[in-house]
C-alpha atoms as a PDB file:
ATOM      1  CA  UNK A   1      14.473  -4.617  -2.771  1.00  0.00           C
ATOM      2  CA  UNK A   2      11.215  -5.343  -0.764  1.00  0.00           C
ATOM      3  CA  UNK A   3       8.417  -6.844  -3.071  1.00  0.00           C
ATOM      4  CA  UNK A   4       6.246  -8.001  -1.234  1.00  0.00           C
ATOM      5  CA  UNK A   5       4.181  -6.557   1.497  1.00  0.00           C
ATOM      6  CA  UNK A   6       4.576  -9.670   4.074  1.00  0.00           C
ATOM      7  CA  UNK A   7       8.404  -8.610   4.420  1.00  0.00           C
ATOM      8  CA  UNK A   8       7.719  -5.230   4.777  1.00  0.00           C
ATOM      9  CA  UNK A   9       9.165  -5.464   8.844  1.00  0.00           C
ATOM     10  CA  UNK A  10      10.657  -1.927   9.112  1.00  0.00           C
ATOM     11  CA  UNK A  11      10.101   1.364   7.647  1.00  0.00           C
ATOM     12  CA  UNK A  12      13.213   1.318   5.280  1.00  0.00           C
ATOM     13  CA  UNK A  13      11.425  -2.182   4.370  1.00  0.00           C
ATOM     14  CA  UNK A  14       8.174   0.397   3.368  1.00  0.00           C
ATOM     15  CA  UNK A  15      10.239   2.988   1.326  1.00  0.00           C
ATOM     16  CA  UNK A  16      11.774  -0.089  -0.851  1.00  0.00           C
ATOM     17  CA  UNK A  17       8.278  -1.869  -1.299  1.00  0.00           C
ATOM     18  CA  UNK A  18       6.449   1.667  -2.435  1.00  0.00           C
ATOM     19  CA  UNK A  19       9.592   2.453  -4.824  1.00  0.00           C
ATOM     20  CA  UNK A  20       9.069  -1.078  -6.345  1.00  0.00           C
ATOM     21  CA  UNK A  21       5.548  -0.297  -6.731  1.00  0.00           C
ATOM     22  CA  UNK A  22       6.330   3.440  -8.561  1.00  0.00           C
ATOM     23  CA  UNK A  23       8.662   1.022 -10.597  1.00  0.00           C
ATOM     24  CA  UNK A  24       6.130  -1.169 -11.609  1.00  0.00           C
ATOM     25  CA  UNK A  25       3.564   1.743 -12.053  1.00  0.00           C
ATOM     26  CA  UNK A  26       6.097   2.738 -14.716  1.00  0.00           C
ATOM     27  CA  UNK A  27       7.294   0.076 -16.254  1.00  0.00           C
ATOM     28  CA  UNK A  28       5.652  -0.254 -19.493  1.00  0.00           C
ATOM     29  CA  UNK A  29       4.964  -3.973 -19.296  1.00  0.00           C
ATOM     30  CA  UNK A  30       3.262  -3.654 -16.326  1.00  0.00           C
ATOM     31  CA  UNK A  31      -0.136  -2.580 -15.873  1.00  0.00           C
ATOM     32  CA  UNK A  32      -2.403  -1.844 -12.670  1.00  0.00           C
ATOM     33  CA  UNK A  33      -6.292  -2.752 -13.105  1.00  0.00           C
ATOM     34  CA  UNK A  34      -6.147   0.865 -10.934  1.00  0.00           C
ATOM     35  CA  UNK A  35      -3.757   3.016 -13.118  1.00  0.00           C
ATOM     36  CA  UNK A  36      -5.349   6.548 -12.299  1.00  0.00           C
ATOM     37  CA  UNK A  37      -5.032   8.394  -8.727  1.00  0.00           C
ATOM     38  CA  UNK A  38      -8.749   8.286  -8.017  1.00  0.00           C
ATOM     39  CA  UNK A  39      -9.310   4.545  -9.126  1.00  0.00           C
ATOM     40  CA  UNK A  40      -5.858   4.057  -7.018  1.00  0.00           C
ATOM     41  CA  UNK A  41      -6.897   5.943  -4.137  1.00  0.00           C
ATOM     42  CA  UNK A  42     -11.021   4.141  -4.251  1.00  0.00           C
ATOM     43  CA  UNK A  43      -9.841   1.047  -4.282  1.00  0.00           C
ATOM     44  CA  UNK A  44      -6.840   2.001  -1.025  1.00  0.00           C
ATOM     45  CA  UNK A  45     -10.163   2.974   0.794  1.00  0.00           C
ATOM     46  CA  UNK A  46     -11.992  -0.078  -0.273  1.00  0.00           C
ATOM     47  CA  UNK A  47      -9.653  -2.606   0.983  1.00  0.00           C
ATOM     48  CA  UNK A  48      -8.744  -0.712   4.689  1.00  0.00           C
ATOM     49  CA  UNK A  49     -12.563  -1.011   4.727  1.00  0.00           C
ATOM     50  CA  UNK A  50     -12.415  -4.596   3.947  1.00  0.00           C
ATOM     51  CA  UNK A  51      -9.151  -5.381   5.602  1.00  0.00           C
ATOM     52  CA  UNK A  52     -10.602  -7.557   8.058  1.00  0.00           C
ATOM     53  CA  UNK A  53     -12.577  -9.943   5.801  1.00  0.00           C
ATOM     54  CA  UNK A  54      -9.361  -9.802   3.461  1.00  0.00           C
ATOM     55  CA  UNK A  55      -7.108 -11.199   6.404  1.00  0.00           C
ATOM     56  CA  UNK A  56      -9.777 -13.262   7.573  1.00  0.00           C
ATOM     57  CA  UNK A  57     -10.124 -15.050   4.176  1.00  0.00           C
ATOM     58  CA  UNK A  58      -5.945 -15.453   3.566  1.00  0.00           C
ATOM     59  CA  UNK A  59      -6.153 -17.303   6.920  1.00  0.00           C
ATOM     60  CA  UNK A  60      -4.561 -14.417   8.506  1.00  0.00           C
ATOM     61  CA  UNK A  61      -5.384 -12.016  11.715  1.00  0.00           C
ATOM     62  CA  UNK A  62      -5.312  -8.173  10.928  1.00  0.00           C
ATOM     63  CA  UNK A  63      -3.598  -6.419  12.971  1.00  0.00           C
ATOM     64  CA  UNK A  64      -3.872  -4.200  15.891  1.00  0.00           C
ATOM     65  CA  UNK A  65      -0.780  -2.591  16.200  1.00  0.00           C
ATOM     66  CA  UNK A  66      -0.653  -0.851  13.383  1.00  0.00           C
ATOM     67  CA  UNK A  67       0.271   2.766  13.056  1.00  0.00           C
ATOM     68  CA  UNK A  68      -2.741   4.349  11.237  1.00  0.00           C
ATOM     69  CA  UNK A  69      -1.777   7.786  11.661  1.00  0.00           C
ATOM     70  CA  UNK A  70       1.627   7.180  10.295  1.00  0.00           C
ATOM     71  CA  UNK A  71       0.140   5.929   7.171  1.00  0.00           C
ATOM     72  CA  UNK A  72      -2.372   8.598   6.931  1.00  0.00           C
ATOM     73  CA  UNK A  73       0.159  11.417   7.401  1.00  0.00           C
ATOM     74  CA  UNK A  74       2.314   9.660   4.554  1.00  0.00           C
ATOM     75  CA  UNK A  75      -0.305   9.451   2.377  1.00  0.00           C
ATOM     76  CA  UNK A  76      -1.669  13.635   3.073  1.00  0.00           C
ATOM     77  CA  UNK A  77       2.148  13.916   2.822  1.00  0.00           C
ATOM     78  CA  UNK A  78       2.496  13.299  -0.551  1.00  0.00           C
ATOM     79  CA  UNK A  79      -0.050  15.335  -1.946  1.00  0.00           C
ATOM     80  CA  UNK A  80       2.463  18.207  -1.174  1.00  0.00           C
ATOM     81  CA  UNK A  81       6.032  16.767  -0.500  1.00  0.00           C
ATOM     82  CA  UNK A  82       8.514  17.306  -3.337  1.00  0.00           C
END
């Protein structure tokens, strides 16, 4: 089970890490400062608008390569896909 986003290498590595986080949505003892879809979805667009200074304060470089559009269609995806 993928828990953290830094080992998320593949996309089978992305399906684990968002099923932990649905677990952890769940779980009663957990709770998200963010814990309804548009205060989830607000603060998604607020940090990929801050991404850079995020990365650039954990030491880190944000990268280039990343596929945007596959993240985009996931997330349009799942306002439909049963």
């Amino acid at each position: 089970m993928t828990t953290s986003p830094d080992h998320v290498d593949s996309r089978e590595d992305l399906v684990s890490f968002v099923r932990s986080l649905h677990r952890s949505y769940v779980d009663p003892g957990e709770s998200w400062d963010n814990a309804d879809l548009a205060g989830f979805l607000e603060a998604l667009a607020a940090w990929i608008d801050d991404a850079d200074g995020w990365h650039q304060s954990a030491g880190l470089e944000l990268p280039t390569n990343g596929d945007w559009r596959f993240f985009a269609r996931a997330l349009r995806a799942a306002t439909m896909y049963e």
